[in-house]
Every structure is written in structure tokens, then in C-alpha cells.
C-alpha atoms as a PDB file:
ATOM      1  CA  UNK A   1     -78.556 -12.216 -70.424  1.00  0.00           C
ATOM      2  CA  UNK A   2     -78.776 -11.915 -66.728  1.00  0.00           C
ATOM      3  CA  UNK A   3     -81.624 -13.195 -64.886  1.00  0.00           C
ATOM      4  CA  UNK A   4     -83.856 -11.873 -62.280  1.00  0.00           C
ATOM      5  CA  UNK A   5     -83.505 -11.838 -58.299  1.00  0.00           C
ATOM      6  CA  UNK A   6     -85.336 -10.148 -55.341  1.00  0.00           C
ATOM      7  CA  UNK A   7     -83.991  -9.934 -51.789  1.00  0.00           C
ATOM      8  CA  UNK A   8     -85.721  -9.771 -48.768  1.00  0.00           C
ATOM      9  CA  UNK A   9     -84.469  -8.734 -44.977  1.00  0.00           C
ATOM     10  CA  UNK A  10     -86.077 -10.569 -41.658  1.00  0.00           C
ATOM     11  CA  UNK A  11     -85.514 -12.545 -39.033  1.00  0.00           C
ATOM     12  CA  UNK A  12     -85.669 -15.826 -40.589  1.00  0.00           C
ATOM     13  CA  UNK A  13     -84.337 -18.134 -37.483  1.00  0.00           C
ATOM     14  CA  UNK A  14     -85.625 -16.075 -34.238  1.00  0.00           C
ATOM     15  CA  UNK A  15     -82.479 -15.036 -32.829  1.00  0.00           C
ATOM     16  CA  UNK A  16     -83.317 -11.244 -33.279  1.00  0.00           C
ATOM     17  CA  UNK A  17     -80.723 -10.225 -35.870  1.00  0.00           C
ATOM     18  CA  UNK A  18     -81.724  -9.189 -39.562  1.00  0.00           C
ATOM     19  CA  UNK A  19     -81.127 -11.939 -41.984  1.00  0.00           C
ATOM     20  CA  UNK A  20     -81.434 -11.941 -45.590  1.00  0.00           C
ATOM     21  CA  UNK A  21     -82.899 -14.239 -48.186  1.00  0.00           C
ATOM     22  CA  UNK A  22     -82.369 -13.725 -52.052  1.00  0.00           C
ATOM     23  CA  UNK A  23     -84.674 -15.727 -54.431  1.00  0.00           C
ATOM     24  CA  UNK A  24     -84.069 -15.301 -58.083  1.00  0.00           C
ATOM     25  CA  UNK A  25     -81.705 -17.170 -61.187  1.00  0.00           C
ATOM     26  CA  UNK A  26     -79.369 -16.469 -63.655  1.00  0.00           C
ATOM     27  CA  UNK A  27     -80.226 -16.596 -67.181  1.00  0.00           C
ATOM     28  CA  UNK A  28     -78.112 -19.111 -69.058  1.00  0.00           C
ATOM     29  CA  UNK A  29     -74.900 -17.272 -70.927  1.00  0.00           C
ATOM     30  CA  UNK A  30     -74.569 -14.766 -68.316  1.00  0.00           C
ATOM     31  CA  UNK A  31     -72.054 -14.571 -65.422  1.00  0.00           C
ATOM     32  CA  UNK A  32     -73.269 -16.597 -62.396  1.00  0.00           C
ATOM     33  CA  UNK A  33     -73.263 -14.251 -59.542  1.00  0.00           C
ATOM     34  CA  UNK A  34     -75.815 -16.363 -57.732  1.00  0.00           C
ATOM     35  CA  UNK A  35     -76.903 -20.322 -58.187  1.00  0.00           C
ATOM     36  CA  UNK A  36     -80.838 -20.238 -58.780  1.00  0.00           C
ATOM     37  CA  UNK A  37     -83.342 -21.125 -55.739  1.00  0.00           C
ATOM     38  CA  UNK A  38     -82.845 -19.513 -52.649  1.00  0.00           C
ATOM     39  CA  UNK A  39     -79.637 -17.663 -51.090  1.00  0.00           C
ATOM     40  CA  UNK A  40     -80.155 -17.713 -47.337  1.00  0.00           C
ATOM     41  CA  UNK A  41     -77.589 -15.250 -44.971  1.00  0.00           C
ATOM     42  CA  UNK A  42     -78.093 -15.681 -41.487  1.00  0.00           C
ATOM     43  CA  UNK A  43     -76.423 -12.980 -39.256  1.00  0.00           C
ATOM     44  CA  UNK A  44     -74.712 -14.242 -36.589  1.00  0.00           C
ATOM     45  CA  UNK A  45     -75.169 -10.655 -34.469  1.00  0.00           C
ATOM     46  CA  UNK A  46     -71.106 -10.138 -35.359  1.00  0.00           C
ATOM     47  CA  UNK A  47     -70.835  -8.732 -38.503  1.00  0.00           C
ATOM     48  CA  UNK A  48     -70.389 -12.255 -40.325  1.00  0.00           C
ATOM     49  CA  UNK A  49     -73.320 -14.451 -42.285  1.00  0.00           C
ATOM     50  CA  UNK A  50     -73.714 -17.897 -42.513  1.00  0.00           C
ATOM     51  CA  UNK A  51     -74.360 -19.228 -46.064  1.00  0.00           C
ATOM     52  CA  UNK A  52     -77.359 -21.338 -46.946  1.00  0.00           C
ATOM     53  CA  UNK A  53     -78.366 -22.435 -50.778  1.00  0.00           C
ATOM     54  CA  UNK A  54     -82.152 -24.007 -50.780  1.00  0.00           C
ATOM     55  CA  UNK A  55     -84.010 -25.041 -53.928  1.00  0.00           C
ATOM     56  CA  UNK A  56     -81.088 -25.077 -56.086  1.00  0.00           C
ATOM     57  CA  UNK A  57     -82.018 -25.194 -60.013  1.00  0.00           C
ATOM     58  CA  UNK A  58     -85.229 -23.498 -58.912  1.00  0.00           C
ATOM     59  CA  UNK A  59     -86.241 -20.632 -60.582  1.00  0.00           C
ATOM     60  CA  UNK A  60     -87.781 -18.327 -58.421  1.00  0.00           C
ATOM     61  CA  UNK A  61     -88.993 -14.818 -59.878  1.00  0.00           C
ATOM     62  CA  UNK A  62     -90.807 -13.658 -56.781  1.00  0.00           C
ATOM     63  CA  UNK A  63     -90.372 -13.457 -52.716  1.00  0.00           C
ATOM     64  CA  UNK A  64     -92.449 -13.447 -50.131  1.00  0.00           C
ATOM     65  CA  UNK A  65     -91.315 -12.838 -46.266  1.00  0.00           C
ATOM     66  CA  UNK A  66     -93.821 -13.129 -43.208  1.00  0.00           C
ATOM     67  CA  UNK A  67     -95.015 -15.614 -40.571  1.00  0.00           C
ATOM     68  CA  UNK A  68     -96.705 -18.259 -42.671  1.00  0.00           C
ATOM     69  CA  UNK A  69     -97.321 -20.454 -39.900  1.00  0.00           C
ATOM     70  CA  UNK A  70     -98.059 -18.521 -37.058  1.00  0.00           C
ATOM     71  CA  UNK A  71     -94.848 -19.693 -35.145  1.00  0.00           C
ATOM     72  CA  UNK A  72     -93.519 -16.432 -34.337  1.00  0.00           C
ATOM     73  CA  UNK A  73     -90.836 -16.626 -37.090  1.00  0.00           C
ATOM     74  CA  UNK A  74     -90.489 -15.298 -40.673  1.00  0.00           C
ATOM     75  CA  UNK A  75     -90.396 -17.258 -43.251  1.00  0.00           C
ATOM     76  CA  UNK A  76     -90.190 -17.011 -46.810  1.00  0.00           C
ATOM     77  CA  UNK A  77     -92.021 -17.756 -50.303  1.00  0.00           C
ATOM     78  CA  UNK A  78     -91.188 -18.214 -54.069  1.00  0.00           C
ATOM     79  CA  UNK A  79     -92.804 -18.743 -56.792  1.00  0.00           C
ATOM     80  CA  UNK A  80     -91.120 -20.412 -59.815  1.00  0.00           C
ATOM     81  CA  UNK A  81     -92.272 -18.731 -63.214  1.00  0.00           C
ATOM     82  CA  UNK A  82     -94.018 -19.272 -65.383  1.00  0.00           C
ATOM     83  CA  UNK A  83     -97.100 -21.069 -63.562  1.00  0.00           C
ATOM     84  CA  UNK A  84     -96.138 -19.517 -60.924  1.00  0.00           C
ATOM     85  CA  UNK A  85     -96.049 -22.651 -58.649  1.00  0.00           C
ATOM     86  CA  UNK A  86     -95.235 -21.049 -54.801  1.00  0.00           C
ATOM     87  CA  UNK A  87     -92.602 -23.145 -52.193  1.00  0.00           C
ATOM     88  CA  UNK A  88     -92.788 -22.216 -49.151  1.00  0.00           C
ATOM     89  CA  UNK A  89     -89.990 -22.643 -46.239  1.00  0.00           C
ATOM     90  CA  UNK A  90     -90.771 -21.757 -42.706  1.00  0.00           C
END
């Protein structure tokens, strides 16, 4: 039971705040705290997140955070197990 997820913290959208993007899944017969793909929180510099679920029914065992294409914002990286087969979203 359970699954596996990693979480990373960045500025994913460039507005100078710390958001925070969880990659991982949830093993079938286990209580689904999280859908699989990405879980994307951006902070709205209040106190409150804004929700965002990419790559749902992916299942992403590793995360990668950093400027993949060189346009001054973070982005982030998974790769799906067990080929390890990376998607990347800047």
C-alpha cells in the first residue's frame, strides 16, 4: 500500500513567491491522499495556493526543479517508472 511522492519548492510562474510542485502516485488499495501526475500550488503572496493537477494517471517516481529552458523561470521534471520516461513542463 501507499505509493511514492516527492515535493519540490520554487518559483514555478515568476511572480517571486515560493510555489510547490508534488510529483508522485498512490498505489492502488491505499487511501488517495493525492491523484497521480503532478500537484501544482501556486502561492498567491497571501497565505492561500492555487490548485493545479497536470499529468493525471501519470506515475511519476522522481522530480526535477530548475530552469530547463533558459527563460528565467523554474520548471519542473518527472519521470514515470519503470523506463523511466522524463515529461517535462516549463
Amino acid at each position: 500500500m501507499g505509493g511514492q511522492n516527492e515535493a519540490a519548492v520554487a518559483d514555478l510562474n515568476g511572480d517571486g513567491y515560493p510555489d510547490l510542485v508534488i510529483a508522485g502516485y498512490t498505489a492502488l488499495g491505499s487511501p488517495v491522499l493525492m491523484p497521480s501526475g503532478f500537484v501544482v500550488l501556486l502561492n498567491d503572496g497571501f497565505g492561500g495556493f492555487s490548485q493545479y493537477t497536470l499529468g493525471a494517471g501519470n506515475k511519476y517516481d522522481s522530480l526535477a526543479v530548475a530552469d530547463f529552458n533558459a527563460d528565467g523561470i523554474s520548471g519542473y521534471r518527472g519521470a514515470e517508472p519503470p523506463a523511466a520516461r522524463p515529461s517535462i513542463f516549463s
